[in-house]
N, C-alpha and C. Protein backbone atom coordinates (compact mmCIF):
# COMPACT_ATOMS: atom_id res chain seq x y z
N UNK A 1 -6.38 75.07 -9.07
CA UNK A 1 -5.25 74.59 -8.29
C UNK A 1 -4.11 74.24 -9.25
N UNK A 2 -2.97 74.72 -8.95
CA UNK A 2 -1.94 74.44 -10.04
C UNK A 2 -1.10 73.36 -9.13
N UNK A 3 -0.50 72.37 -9.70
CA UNK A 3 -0.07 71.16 -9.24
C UNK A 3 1.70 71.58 -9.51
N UNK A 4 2.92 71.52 -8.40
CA UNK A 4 4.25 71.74 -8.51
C UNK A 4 4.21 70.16 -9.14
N UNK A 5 5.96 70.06 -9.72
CA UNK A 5 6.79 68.78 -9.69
C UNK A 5 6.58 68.27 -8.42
N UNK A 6 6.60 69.07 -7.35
CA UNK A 6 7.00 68.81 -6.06
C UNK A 6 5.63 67.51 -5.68
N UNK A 7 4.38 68.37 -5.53
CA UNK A 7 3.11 67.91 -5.74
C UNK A 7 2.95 66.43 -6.27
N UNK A 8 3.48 66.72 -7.86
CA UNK A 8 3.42 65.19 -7.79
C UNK A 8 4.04 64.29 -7.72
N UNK A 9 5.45 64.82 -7.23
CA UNK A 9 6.05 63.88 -6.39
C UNK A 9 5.73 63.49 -4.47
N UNK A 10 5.22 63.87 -4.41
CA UNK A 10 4.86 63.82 -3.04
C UNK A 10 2.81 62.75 -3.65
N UNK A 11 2.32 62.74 -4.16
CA UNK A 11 1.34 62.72 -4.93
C UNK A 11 1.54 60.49 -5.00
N UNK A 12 2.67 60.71 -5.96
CA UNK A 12 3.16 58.92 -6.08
C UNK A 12 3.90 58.64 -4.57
N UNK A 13 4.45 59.41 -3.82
CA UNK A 13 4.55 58.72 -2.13
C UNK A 13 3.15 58.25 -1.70
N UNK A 14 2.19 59.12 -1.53
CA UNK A 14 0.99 58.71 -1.24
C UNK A 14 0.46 57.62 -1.49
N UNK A 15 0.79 57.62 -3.30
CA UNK A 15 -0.06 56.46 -3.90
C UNK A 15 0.64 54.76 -3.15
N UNK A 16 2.26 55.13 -2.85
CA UNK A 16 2.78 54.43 -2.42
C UNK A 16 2.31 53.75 -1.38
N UNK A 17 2.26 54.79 -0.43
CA UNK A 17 2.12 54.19 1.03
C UNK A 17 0.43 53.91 1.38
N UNK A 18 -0.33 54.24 0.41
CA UNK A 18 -1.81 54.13 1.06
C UNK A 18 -1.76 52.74 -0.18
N UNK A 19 -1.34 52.83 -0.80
CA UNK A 19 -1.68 51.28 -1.92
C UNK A 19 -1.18 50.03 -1.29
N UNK A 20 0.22 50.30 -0.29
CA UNK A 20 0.86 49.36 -0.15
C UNK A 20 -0.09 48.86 1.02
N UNK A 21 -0.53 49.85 1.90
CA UNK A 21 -1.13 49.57 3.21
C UNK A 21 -2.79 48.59 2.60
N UNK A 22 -3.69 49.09 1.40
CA UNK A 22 -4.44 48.25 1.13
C UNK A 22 -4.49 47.25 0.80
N UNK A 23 -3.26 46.87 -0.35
CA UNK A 23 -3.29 45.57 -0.58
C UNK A 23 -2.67 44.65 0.32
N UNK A 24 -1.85 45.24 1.54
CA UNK A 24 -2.04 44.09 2.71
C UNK A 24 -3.14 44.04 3.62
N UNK A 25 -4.45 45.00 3.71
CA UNK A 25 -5.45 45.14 4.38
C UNK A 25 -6.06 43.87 3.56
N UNK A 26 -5.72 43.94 1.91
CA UNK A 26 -6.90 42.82 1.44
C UNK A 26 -6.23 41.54 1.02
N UNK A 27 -4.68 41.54 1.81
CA UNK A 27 -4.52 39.74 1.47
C UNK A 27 -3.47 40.23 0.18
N UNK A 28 -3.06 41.18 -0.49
CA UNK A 28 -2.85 40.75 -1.69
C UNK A 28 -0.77 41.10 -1.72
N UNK A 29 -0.56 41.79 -0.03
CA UNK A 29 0.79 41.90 -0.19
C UNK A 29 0.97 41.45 1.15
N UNK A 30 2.42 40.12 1.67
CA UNK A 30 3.13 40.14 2.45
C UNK A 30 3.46 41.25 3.21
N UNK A 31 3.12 41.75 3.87
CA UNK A 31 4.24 42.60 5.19
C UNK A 31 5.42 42.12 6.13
N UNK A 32 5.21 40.66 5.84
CA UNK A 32 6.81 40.06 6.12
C UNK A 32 8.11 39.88 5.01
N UNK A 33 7.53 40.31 3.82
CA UNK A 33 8.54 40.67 2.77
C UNK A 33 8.92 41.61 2.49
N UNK A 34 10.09 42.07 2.05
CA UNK A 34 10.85 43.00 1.50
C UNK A 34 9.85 44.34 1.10
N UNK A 35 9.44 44.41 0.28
CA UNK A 35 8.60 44.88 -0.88
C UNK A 35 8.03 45.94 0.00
N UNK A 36 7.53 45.14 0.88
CA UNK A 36 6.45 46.34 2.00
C UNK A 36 7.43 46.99 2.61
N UNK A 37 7.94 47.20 3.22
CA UNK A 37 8.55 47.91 4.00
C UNK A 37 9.50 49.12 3.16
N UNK A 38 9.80 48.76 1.81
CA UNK A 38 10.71 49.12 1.09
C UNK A 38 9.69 50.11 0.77
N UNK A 39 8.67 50.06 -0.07
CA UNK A 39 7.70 50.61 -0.57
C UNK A 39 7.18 51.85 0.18
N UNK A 40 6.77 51.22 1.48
CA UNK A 40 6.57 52.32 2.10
C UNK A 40 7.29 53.12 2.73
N UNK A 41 8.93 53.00 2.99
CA UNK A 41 9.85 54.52 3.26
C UNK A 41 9.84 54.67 1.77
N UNK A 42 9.69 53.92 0.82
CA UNK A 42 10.23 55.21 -0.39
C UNK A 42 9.12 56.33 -0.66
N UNK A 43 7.74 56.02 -0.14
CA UNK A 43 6.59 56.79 -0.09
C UNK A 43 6.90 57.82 0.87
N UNK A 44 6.83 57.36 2.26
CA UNK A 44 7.06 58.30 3.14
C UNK A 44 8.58 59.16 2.74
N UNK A 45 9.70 58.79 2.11
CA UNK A 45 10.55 59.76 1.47
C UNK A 45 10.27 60.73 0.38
N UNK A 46 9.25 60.33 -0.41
CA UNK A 46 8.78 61.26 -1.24
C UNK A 46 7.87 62.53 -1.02
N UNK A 47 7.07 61.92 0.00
CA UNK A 47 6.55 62.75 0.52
C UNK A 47 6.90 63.88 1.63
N UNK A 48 7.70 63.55 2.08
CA UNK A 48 9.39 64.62 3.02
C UNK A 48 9.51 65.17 1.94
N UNK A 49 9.79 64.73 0.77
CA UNK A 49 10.55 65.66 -0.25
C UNK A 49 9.54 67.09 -1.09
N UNK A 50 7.68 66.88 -0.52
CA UNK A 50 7.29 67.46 -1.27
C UNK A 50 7.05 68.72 -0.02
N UNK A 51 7.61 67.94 0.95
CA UNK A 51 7.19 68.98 2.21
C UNK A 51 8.06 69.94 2.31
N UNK A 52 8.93 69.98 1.73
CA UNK A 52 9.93 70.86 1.64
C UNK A 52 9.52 72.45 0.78
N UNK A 53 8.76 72.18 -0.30
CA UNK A 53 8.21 72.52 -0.53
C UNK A 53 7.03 73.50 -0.05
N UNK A 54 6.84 72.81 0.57
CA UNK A 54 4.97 72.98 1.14
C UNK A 54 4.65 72.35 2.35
N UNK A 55 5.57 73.21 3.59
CA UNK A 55 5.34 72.76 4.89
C UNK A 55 4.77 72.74 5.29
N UNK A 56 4.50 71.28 6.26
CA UNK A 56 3.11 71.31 7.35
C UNK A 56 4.08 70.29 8.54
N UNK A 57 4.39 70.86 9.75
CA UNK A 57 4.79 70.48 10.98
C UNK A 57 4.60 68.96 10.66
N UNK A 58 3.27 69.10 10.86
CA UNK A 58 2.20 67.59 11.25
C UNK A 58 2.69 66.42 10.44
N UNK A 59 2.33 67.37 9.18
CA UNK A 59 2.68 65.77 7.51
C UNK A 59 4.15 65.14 8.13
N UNK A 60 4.84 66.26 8.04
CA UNK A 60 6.24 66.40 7.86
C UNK A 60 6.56 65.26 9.55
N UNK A 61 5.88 64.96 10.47
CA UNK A 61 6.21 64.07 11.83
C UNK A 61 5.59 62.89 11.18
N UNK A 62 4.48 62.81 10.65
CA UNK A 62 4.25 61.57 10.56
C UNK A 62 5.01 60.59 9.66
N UNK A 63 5.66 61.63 8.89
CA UNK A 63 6.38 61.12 7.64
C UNK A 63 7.61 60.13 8.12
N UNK A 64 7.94 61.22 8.66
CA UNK A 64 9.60 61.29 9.19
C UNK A 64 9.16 59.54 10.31
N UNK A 65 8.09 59.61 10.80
CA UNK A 65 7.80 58.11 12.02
C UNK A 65 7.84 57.13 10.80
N UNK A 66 6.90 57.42 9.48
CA UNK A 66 6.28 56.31 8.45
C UNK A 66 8.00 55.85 8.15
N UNK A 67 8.73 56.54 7.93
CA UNK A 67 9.93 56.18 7.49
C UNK A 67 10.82 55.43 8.31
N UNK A 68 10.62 56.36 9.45
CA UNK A 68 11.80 55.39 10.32
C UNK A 68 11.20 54.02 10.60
N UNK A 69 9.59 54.12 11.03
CA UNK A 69 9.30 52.65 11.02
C UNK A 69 9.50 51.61 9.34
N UNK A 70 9.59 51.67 8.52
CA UNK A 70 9.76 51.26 7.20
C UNK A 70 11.38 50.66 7.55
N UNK A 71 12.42 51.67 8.17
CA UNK A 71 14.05 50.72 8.44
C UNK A 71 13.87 50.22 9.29
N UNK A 72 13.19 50.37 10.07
CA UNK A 72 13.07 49.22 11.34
C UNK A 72 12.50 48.15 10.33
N UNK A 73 11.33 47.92 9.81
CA UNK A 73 11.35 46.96 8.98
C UNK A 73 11.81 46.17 8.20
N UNK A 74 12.77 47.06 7.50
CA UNK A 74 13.68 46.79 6.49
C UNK A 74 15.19 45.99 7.04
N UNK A 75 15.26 46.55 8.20
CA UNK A 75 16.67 45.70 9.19
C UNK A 75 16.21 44.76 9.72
N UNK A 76 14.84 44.53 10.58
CA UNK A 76 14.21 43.54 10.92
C UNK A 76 14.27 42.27 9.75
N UNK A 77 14.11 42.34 8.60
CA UNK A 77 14.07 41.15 7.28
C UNK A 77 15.38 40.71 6.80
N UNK A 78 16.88 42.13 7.13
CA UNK A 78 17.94 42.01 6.55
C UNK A 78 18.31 40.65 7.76
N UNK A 79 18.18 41.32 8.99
CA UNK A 79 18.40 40.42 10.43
C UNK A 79 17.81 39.03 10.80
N UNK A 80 16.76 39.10 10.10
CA UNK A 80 16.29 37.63 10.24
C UNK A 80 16.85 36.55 9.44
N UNK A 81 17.44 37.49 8.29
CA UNK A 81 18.15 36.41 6.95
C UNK A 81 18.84 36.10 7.08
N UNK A 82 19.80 36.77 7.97
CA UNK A 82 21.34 36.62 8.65
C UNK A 82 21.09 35.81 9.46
N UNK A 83 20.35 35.40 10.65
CA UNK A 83 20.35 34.67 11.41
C UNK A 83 19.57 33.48 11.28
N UNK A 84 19.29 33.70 10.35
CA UNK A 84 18.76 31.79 9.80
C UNK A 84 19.65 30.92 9.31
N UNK A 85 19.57 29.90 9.79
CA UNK A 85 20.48 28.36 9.79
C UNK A 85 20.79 28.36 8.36
């Protein structure tokens, strides 16, 4: 198997979004902070970017949801900061 740039850039999205999702499965990251939400569209963006590459319908929907839910997150934390006393 020969591995593109593309590959392993799409490769560290992964590591992104499945690392970020464990260490809040085990306690060890906030999902009400910044960090998470950030983390995981920049994963789910990397991984769009390897699909370009190397299309698959499927990857390429879930991605595109992982992301948009990640700014909903990300406006959800900007919005709460703003509206605190």
């Amino acid at each position: 198997m020969h591995l593109t740039p593309a590959d392993m850039v799409g490769f560290i999205g992964v590591a992104l979004v499945v690392g970020t999702y464990f260490l809040s499965q085990v306690g060890r990251m906030d999902v009400t902070r910044l960090l998470y939400p950030m983390l995981n569209g920049i994963g789910a963006a990397l991984i769009i970017f390897s699909l370009l590459f190397a299309f698959s319908v499927a990857a390429f929907v879930v991605e595109v949801f992982w992301l948009a839910i990640s700014l909903v997150g990300v406006a959800r934390i900007f919005l709460n900061k703003n509206n605190r006393p």
